[in-house]
Protein backbone atom coordinates (compact mmCIF):
# COMPACT_ATOMS: atom_id res chain seq x y z
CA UNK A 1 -120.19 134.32 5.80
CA UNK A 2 -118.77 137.51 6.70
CA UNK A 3 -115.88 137.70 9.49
CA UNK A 4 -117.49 139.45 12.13
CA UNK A 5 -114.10 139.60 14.25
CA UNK A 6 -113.19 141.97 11.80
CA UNK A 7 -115.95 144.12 10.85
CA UNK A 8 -115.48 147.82 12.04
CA UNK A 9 -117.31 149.00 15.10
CA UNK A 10 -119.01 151.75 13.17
CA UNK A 11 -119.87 152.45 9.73
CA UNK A 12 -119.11 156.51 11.06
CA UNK A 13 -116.15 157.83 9.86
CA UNK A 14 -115.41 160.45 13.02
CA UNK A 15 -115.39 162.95 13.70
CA UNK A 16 -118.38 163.73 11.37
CA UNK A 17 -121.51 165.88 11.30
CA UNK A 18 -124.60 163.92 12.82
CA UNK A 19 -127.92 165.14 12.97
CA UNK A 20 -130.12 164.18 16.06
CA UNK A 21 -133.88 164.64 15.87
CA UNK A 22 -135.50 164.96 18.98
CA UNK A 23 -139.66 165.18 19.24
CA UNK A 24 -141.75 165.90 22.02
CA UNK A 25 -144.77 167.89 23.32
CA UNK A 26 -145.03 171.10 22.40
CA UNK A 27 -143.24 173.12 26.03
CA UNK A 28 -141.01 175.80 25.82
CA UNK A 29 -138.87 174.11 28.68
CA UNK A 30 -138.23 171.56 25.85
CA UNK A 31 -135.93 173.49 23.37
CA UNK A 32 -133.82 174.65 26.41
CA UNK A 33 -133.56 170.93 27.71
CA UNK A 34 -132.16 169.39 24.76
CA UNK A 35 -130.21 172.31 24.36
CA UNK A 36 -128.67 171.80 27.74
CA UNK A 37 -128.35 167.81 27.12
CA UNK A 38 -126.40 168.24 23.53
CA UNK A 39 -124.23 170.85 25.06
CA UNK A 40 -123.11 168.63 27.95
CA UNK A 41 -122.18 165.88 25.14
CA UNK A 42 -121.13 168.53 22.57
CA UNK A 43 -119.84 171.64 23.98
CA UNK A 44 -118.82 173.11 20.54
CA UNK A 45 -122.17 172.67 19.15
CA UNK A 46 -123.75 175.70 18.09
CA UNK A 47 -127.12 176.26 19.64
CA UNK A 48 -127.88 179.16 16.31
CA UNK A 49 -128.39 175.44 14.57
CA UNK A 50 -130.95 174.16 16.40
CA UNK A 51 -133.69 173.42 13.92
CA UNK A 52 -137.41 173.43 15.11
CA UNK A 53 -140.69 172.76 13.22
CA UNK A 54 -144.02 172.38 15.29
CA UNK A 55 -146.65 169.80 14.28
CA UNK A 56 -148.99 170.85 12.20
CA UNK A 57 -151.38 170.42 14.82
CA UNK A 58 -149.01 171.99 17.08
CA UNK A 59 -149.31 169.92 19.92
CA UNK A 60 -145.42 168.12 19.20
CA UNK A 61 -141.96 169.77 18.64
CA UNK A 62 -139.20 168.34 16.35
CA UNK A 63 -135.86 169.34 16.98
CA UNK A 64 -132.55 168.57 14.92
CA UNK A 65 -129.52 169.38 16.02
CA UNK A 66 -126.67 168.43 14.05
CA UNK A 67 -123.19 168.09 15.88
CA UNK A 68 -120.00 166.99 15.66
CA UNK A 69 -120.03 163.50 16.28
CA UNK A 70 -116.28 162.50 17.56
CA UNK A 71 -117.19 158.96 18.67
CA UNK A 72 -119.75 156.21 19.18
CA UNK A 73 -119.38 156.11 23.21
CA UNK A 74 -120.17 160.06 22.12
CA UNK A 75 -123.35 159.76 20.61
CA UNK A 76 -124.33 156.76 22.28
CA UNK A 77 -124.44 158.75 26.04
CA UNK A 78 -126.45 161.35 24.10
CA UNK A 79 -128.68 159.48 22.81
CA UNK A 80 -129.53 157.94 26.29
CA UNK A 81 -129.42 160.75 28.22
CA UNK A 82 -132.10 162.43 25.28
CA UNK A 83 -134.09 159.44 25.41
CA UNK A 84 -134.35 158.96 29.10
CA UNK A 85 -135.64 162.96 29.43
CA UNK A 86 -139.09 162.77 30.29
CA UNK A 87 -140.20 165.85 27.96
CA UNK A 88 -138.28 164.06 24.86
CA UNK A 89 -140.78 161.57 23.42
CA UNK A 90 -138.70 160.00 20.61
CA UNK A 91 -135.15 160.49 19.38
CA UNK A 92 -133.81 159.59 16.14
């Protein structure tokens, strides 16, 4: 049985590039408000990056932005504070 005292924390090496996918109904407040929620988490990120591909019935938005990850308590804030924004159905 593995020693789970020792097992590392993360299986991240950081910092590293880690892409976030973010869907949600089609708004065009939604772009701009995980925009604003990466940026507070990831101020270097560049918001050129942000991918975006509409459903093809267009009624949802995916979003992938790809940051620089420096540390689980990092990506773990953003991925609350993303998943806790009522316009960002699910974030991978």
């Amino acid at each position: 049985m593995p020693d789970l005292a020792q097992a590392p924390e993360s299986l991240l090496e950081f910092p590293c590039a880690f892409p976030i996918k973010i869907v949600g109904l089609s708004d065009d407040a939604l772009a701009q408000a995980v925009l604003d929620v990466v940026l507070r988490h990831a101020p270097d990120y560049d918001a050129a990056c942000m991918e975006m591909r509409a459903s093809s019935a267009g009624k949802y938005l995916s979003l992938t932005c790809t940051i620089n990850a420096t540390s689980r308590p990092q990506l773990d804030a953003l991925y609350r504070e993303l998943s806790s924004h009522p316009l960002a159905k699910v974030v991978l």
